[in-house]
PDB file of N, CA and C in Angstrom:
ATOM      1  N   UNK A   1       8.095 -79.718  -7.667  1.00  0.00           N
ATOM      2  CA  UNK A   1       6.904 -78.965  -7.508  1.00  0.00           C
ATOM      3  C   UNK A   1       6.103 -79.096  -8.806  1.00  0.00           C
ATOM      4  N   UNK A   2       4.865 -79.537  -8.295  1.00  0.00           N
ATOM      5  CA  UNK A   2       4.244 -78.769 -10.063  1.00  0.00           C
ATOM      6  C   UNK A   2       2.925 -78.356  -9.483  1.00  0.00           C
ATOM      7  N   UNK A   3       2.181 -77.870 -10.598  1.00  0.00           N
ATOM      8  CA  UNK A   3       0.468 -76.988 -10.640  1.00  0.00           C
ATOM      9  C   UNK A   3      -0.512 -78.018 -10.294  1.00  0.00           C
ATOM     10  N   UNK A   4      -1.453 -77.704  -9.576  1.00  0.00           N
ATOM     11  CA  UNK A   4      -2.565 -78.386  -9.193  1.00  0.00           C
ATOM     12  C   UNK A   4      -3.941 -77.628  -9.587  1.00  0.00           C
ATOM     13  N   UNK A   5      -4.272 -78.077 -10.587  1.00  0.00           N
ATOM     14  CA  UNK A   5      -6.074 -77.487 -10.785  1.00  0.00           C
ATOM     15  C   UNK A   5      -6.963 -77.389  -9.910  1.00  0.00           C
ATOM     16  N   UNK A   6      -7.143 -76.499  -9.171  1.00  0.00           N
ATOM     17  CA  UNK A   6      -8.244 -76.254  -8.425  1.00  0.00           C
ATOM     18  C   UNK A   6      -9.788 -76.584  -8.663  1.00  0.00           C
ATOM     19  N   UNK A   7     -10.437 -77.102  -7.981  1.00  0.00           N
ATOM     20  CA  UNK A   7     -11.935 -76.961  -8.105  1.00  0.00           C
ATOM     21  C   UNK A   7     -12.642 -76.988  -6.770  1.00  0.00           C
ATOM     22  N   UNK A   8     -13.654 -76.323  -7.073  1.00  0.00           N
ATOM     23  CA  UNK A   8     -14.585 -76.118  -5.659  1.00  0.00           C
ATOM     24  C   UNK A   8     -16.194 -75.848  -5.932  1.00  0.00           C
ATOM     25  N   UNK A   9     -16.552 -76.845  -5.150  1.00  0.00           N
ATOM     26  CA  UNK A   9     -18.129 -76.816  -5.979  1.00  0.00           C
ATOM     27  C   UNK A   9     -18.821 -75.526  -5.586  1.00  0.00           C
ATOM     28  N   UNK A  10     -20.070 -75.213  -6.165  1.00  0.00           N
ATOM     29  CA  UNK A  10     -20.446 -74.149  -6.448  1.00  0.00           C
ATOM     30  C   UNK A  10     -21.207 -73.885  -4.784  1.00  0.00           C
ATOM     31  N   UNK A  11     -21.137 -73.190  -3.993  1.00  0.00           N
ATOM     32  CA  UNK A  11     -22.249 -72.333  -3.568  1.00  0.00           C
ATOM     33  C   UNK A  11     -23.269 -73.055  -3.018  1.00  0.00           C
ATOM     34  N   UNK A  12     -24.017 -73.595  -4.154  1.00  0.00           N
ATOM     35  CA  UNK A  12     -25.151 -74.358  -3.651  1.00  0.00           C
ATOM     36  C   UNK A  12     -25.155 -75.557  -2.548  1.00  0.00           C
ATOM     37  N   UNK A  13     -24.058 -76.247  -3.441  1.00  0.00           N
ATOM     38  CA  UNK A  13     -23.739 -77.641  -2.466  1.00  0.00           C
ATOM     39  C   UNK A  13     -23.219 -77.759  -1.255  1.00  0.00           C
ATOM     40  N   UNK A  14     -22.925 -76.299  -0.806  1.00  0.00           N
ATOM     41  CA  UNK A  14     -22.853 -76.680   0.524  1.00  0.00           C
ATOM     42  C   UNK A  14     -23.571 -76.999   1.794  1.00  0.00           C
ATOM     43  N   UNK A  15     -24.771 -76.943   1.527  1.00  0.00           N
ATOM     44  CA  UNK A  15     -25.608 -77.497   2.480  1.00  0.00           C
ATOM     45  C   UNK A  15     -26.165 -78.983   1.834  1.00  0.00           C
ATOM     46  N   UNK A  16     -26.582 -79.130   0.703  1.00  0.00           N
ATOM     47  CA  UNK A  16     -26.423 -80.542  -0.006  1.00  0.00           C
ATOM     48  C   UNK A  16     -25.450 -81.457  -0.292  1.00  0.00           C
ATOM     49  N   UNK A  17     -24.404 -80.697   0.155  1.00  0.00           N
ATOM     50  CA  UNK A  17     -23.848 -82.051  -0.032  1.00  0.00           C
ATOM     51  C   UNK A  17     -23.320 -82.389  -2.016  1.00  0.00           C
ATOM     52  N   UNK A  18     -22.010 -83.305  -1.830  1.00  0.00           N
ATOM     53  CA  UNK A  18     -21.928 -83.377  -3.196  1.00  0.00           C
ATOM     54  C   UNK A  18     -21.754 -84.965  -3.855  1.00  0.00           C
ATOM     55  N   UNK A  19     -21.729 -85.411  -5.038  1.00  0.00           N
ATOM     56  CA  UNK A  19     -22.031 -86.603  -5.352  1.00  0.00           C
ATOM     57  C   UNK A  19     -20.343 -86.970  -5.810  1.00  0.00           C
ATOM     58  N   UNK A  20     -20.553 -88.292  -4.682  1.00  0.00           N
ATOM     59  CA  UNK A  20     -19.025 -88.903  -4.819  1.00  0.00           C
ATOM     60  C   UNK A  20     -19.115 -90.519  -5.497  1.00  0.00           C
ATOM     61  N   UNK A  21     -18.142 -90.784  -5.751  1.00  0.00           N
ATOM     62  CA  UNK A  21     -17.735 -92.369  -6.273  1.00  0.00           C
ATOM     63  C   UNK A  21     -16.554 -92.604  -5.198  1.00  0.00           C
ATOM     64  N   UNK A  22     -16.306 -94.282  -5.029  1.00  0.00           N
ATOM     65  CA  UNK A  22     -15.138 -94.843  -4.707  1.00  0.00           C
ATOM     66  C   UNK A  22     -14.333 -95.926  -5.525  1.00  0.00           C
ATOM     67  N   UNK A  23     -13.117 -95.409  -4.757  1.00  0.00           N
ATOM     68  CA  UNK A  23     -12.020 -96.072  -6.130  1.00  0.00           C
ATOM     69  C   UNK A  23     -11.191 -96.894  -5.065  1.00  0.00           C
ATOM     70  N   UNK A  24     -10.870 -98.158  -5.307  1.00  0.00           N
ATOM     71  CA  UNK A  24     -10.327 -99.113  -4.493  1.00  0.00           C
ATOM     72  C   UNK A  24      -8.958 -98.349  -4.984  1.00  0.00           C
ATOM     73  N   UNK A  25      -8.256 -97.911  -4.185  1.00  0.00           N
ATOM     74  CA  UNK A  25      -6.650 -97.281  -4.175  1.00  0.00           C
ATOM     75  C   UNK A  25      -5.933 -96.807  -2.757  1.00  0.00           C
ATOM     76  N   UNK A  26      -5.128 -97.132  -2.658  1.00  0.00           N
ATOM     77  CA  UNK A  26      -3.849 -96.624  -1.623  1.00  0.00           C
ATOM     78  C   UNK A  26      -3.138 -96.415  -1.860  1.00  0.00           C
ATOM     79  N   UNK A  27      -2.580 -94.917  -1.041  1.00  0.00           N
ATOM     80  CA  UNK A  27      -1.241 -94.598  -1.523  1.00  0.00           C
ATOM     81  C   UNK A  27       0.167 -95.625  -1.156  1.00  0.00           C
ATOM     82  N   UNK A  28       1.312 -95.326  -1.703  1.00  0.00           N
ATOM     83  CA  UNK A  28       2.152 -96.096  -1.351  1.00  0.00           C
ATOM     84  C   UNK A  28       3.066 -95.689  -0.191  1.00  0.00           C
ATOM     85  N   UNK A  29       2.731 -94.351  -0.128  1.00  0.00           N
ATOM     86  CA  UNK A  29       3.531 -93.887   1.211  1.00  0.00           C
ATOM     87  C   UNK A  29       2.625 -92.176   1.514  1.00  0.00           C
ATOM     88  N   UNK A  30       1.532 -92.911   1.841  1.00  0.00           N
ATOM     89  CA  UNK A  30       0.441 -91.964   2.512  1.00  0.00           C
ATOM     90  C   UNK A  30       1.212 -90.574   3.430  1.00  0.00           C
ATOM     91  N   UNK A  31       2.055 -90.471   3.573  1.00  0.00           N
ATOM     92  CA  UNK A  31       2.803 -88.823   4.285  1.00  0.00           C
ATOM     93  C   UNK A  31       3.234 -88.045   3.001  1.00  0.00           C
ATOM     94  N   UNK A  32       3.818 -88.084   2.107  1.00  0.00           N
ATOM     95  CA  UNK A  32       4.762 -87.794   1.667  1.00  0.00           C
ATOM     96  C   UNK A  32       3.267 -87.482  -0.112  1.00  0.00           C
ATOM     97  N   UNK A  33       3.090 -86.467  -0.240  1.00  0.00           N
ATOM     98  CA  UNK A  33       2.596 -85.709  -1.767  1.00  0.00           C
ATOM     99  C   UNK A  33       3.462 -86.094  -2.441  1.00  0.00           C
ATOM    100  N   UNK A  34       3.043 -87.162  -3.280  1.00  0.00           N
ATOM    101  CA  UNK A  34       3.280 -87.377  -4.484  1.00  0.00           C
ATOM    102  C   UNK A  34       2.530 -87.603  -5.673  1.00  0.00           C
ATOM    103  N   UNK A  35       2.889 -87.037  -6.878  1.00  0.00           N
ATOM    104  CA  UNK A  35       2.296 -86.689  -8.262  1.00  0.00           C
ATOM    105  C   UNK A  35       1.930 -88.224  -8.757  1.00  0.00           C
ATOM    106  N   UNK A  36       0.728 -88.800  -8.736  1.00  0.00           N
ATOM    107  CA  UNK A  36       1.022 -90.207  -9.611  1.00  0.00           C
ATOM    108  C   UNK A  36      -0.093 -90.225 -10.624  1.00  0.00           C
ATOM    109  N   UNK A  37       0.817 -90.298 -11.529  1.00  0.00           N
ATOM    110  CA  UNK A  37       0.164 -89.860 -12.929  1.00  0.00           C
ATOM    111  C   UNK A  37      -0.966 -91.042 -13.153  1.00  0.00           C
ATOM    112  N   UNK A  38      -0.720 -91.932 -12.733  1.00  0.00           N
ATOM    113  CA  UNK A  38      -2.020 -93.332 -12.925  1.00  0.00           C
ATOM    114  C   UNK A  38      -3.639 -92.866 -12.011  1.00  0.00           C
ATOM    115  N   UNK A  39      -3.318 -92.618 -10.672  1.00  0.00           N
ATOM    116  CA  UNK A  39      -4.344 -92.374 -10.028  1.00  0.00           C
ATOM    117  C   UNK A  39      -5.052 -91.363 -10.101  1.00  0.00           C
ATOM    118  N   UNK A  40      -4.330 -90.258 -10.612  1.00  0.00           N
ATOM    119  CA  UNK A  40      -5.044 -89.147 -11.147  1.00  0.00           C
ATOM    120  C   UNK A  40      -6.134 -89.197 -12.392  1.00  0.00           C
ATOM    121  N   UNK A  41      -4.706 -89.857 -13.279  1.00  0.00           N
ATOM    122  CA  UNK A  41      -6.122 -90.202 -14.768  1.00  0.00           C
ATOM    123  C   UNK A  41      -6.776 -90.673 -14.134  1.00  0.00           C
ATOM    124  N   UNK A  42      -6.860 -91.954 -13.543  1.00  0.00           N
ATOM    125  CA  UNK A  42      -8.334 -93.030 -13.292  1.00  0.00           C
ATOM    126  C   UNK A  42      -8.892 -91.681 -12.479  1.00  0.00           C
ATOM    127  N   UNK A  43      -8.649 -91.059 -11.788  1.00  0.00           N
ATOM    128  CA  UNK A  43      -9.833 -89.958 -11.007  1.00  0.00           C
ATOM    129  C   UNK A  43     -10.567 -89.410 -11.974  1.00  0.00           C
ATOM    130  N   UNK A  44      -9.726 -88.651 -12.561  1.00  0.00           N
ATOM    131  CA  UNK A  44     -10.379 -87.928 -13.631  1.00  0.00           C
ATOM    132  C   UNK A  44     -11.093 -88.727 -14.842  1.00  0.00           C
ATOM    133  N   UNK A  45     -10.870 -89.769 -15.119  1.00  0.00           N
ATOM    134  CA  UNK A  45     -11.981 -90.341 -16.008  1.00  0.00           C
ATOM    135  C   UNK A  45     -13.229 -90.495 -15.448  1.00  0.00           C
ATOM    136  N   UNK A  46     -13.158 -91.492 -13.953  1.00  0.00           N
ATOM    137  CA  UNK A  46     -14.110 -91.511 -13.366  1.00  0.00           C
ATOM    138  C   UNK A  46     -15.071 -89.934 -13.124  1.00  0.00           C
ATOM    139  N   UNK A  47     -14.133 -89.494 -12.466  1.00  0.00           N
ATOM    140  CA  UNK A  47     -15.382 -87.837 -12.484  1.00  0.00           C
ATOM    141  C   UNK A  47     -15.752 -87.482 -13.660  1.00  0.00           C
ATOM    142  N   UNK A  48     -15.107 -87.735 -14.889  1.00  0.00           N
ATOM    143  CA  UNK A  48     -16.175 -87.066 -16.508  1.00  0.00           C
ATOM    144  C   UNK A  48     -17.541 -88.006 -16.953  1.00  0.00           C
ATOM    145  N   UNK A  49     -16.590 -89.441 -16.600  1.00  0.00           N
ATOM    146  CA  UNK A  49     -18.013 -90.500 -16.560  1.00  0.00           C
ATOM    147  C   UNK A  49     -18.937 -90.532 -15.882  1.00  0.00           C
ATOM    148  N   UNK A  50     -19.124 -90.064 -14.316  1.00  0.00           N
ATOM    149  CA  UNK A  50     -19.880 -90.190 -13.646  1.00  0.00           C
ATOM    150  C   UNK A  50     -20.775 -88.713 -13.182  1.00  0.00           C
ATOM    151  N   UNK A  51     -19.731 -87.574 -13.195  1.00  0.00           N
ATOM    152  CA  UNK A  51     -20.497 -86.503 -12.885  1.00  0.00           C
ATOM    153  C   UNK A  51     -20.012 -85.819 -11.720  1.00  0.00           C
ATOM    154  N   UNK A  52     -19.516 -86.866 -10.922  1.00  0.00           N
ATOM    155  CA  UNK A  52     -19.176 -86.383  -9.476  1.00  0.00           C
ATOM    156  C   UNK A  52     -18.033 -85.174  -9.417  1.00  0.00           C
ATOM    157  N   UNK A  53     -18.153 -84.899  -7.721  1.00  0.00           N
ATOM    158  CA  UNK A  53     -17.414 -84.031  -7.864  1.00  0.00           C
ATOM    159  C   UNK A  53     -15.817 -84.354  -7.081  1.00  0.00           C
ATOM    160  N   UNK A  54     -16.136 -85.461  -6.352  1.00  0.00           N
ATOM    161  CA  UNK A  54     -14.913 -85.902  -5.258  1.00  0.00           C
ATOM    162  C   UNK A  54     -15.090 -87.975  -5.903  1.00  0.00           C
ATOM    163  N   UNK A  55     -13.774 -88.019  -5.573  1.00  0.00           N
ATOM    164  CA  UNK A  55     -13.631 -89.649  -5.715  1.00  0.00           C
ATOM    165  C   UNK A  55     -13.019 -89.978  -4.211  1.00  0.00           C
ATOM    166  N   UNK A  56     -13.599 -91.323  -3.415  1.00  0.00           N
ATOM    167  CA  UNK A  56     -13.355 -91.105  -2.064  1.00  0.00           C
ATOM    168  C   UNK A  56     -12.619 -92.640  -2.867  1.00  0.00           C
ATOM    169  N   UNK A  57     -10.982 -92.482  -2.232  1.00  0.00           N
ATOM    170  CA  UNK A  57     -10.633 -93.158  -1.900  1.00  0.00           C
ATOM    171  C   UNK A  57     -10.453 -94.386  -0.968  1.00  0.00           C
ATOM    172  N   UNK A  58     -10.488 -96.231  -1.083  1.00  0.00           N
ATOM    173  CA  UNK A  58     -10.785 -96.691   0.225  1.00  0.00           C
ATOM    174  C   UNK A  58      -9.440 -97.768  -0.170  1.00  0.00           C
ATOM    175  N   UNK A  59      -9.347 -98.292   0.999  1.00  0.00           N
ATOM    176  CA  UNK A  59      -8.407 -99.293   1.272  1.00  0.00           C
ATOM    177  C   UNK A  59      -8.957-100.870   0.898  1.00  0.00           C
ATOM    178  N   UNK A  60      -7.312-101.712   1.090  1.00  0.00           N
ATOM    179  CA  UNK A  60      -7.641-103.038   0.574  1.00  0.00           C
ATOM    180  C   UNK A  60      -8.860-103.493   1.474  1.00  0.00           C
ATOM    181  N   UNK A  61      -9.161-103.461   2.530  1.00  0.00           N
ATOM    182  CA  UNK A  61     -10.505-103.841   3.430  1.00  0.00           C
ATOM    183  C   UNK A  61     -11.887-103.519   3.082  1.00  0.00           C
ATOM    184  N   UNK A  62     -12.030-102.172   2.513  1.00  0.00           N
ATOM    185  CA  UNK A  62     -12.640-101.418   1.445  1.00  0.00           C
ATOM    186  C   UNK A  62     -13.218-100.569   2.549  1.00  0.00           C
ATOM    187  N   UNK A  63     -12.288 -99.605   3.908  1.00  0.00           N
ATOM    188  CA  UNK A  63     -12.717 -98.759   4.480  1.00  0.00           C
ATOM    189  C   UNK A  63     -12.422 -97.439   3.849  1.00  0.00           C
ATOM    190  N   UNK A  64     -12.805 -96.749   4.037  1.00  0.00           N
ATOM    191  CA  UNK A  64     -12.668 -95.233   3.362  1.00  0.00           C
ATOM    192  C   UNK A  64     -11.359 -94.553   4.132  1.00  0.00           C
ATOM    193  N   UNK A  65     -10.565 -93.440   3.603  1.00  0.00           N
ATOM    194  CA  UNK A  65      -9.477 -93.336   3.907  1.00  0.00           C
ATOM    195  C   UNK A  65      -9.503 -91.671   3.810  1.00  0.00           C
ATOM    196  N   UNK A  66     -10.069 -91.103   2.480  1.00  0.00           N
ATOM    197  CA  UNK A  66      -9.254 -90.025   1.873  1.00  0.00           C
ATOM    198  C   UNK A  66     -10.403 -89.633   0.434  1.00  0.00           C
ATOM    199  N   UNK A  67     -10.013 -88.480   0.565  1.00  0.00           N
ATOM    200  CA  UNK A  67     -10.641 -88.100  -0.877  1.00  0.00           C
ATOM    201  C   UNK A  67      -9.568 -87.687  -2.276  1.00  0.00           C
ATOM    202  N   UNK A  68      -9.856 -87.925  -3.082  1.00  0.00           N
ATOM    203  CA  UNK A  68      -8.885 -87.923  -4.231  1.00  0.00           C
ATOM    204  C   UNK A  68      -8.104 -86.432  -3.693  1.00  0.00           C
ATOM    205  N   UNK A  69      -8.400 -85.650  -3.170  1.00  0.00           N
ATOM    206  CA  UNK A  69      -8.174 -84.027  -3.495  1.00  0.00           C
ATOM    207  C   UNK A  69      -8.990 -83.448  -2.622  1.00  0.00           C
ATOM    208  N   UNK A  70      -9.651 -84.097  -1.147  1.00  0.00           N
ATOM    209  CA  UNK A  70      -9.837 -83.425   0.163  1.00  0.00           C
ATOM    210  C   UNK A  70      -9.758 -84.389   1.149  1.00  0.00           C
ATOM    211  N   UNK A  71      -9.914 -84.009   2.609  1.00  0.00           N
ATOM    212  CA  UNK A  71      -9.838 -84.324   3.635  1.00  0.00           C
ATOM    213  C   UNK A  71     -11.380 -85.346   3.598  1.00  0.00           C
ATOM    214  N   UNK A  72     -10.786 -86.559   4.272  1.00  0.00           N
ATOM    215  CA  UNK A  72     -12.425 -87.066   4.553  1.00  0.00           C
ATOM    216  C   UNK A  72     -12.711 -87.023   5.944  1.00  0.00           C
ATOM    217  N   UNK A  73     -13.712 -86.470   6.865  1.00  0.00           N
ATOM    218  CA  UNK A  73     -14.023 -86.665   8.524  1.00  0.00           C
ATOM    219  C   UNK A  73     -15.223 -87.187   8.345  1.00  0.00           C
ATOM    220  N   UNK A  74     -15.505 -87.721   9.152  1.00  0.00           N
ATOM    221  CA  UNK A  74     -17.158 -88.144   9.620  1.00  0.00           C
ATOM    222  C   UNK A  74     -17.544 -87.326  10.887  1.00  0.00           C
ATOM    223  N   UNK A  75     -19.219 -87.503  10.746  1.00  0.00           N
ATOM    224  CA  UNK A  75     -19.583 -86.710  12.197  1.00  0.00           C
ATOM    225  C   UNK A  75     -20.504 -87.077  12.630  1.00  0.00           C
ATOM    226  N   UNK A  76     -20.558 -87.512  14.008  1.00  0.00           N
ATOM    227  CA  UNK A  76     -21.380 -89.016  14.574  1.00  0.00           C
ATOM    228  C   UNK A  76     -21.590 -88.369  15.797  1.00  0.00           C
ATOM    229  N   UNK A  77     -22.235 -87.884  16.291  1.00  0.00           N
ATOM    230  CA  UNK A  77     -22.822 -87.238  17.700  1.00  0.00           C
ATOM    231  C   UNK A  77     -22.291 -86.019  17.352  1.00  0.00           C
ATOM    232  N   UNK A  78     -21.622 -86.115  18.723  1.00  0.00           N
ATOM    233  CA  UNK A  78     -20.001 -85.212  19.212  1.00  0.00           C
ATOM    234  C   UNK A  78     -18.534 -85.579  18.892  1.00  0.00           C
ATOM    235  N   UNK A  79     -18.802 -86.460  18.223  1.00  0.00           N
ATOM    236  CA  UNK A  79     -17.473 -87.078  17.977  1.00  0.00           C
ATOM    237  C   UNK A  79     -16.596 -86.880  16.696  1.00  0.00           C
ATOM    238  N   UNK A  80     -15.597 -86.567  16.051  1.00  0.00           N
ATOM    239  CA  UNK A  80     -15.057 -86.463  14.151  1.00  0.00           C
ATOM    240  C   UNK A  80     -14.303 -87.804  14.099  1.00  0.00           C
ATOM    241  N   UNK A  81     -14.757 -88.769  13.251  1.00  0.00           N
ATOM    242  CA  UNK A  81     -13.843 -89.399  12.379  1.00  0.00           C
ATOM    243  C   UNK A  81     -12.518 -89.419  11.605  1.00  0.00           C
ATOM    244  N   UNK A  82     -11.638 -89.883  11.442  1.00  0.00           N
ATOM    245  CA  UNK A  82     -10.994 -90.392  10.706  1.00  0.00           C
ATOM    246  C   UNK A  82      -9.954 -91.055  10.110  1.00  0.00           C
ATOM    247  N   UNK A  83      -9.836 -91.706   9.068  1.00  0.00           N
ATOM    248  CA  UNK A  83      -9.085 -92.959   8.767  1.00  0.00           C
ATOM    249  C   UNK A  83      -8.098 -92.752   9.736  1.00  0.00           C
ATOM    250  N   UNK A  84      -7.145 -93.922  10.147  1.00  0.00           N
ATOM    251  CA  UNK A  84      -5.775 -93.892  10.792  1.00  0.00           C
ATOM    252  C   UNK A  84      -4.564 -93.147  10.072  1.00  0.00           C
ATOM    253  N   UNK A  85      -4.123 -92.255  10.670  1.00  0.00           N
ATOM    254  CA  UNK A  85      -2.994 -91.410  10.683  1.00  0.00           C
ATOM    255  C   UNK A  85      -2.071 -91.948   9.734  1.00  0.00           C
ATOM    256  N   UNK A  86      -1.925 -92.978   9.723  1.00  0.00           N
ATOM    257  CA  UNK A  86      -0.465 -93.590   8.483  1.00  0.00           C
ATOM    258  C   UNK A  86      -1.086 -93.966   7.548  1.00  0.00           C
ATOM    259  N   UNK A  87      -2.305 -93.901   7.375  1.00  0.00           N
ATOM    260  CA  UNK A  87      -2.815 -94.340   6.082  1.00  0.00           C
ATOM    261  C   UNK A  87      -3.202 -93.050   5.434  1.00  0.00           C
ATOM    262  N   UNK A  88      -3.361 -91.951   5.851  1.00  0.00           N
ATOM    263  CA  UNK A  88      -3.612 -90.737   4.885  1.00  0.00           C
ATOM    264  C   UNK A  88      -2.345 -89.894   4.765  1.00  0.00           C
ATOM    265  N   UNK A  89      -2.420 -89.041   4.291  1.00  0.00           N
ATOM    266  CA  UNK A  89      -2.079 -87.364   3.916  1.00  0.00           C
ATOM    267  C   UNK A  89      -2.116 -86.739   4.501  1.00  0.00           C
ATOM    268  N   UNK A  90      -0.692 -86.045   5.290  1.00  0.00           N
ATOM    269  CA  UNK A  90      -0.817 -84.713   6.441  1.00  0.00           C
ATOM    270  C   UNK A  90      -1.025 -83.841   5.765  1.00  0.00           C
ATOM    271  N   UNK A  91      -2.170 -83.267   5.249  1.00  0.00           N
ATOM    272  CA  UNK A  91      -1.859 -82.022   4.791  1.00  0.00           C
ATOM    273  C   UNK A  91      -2.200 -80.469   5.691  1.00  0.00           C
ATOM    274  N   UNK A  92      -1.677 -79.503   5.472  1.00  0.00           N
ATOM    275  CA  UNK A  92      -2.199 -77.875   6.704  1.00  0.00           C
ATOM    276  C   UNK A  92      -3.979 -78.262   6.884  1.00  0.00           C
ATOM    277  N   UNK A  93      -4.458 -78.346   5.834  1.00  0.00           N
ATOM    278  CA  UNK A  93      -5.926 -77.832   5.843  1.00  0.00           C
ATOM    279  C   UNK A  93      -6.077 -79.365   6.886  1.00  0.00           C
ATOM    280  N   UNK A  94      -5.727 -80.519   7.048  1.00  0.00           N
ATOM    281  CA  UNK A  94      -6.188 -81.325   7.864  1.00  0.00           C
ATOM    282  C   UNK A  94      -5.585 -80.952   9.233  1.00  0.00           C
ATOM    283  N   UNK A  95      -4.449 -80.889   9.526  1.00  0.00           N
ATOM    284  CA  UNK A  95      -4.017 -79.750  10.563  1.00  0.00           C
ATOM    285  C   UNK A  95      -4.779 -78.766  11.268  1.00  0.00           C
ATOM    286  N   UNK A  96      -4.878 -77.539  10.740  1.00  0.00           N
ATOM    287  CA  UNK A  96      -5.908 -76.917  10.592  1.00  0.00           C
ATOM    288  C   UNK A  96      -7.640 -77.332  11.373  1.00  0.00           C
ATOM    289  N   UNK A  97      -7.663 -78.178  10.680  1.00  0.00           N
ATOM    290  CA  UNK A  97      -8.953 -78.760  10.989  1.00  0.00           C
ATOM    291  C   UNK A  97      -9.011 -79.264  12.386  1.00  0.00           C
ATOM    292  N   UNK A  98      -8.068 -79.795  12.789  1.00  0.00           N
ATOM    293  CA  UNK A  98      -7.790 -80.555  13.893  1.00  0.00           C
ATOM    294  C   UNK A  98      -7.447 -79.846  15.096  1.00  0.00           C
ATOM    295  N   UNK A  99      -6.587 -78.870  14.592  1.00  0.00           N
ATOM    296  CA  UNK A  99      -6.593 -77.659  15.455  1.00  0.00           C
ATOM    297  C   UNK A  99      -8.032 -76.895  16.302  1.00  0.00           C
ATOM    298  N   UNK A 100      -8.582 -76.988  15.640  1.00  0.00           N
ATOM    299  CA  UNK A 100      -9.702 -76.227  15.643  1.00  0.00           C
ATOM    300  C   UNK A 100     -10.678 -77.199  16.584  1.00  0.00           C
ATOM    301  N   UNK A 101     -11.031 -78.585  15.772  1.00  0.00           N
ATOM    302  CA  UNK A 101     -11.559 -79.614  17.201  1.00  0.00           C
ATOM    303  C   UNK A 101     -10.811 -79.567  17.846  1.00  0.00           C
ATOM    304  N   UNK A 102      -9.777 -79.475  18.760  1.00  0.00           N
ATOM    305  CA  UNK A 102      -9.272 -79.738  19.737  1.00  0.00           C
ATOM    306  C   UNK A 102      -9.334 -78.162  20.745  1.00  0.00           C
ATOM    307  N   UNK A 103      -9.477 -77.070  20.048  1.00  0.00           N
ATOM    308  CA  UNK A 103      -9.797 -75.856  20.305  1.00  0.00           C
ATOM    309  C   UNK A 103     -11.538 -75.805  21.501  1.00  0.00           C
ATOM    310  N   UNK A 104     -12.033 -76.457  20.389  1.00  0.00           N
ATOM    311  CA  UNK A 104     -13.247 -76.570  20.966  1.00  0.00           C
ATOM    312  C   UNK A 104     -13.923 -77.760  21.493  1.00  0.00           C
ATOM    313  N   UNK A 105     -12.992 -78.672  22.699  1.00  0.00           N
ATOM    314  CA  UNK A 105     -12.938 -79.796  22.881  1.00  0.00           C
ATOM    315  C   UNK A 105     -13.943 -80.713  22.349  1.00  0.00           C
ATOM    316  N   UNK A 106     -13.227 -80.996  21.021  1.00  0.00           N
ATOM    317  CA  UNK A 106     -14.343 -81.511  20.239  1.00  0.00           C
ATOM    318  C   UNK A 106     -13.637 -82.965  19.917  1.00  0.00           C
ATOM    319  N   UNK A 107     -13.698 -84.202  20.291  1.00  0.00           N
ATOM    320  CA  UNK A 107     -13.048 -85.428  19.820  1.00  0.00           C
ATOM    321  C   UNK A 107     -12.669 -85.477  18.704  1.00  0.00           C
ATOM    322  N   UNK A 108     -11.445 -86.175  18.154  1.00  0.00           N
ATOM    323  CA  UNK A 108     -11.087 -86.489  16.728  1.00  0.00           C
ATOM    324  C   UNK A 108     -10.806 -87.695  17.010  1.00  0.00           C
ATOM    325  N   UNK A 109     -11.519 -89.039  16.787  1.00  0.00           N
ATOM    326  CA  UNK A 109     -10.866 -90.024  16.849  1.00  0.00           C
ATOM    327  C   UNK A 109     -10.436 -90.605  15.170  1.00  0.00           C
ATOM    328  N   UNK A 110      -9.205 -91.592  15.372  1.00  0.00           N
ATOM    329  CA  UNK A 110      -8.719 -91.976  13.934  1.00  0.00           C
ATOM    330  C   UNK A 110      -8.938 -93.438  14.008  1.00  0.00           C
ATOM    331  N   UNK A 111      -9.961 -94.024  13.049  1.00  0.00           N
ATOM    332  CA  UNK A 111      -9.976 -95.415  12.545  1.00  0.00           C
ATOM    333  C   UNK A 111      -9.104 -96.449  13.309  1.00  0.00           C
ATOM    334  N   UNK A 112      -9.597 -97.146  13.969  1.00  0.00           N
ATOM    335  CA  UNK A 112      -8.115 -98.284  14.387  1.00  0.00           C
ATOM    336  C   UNK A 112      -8.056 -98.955  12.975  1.00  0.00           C
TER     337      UNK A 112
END
């Protein structure tokens, strides 16, 4: 187990929206939270250099996958996005999320 620094942008940005970068990276075993001390620094340099507030992770193809430290969905009509299932992070809050489209028969499709 260890501590995770929280951050959450302010208030404002939630209807604007917040300013991201991408970092060519994949995990090595996308289920399973693990601490990797390399991908983190490079996050965190990148966010002091650039400003941003999220680093969107993408794959060797250079599709988008994941956010350093949230869920990524897209939203295209009626429909939610996102990456394929073995390539991300189960985490509750994506759960959660999914729960909830499917509550309100709302599509979730995942990336082929």
């Amino acid at each position: 187990m260890f501590p995770v620094k929280s951050h959450y942008p302010d208030k404002s940005v939630y209807a604007s929206g917040v300013q991201t970068e991408i970092l060519k990276s994949e995990r090595a075993n996308p289920t399973a939270k693990i601490y990797h001390d390399t991908l983190i620094e490079t996050v965190n340099v990148l966010r002091e250099e650039t400003g941003v507030f999220e680093v969107l992770l993408s794959d060797r193809n250079g599709c988008l996958t994941e956010g350093s430290r949230s869920n990524l969905f897209f939203v295209k009509g009626d429909c939610v996005y996102s990456a394929p299932e073995d390539d991300i992070l189960h985490g509750i809050t994506r759960e959660k999320l999914k729960k909830v489209l499917r509550d309100e028969s709302i599509d979730c499709i995942s990336a082929p």
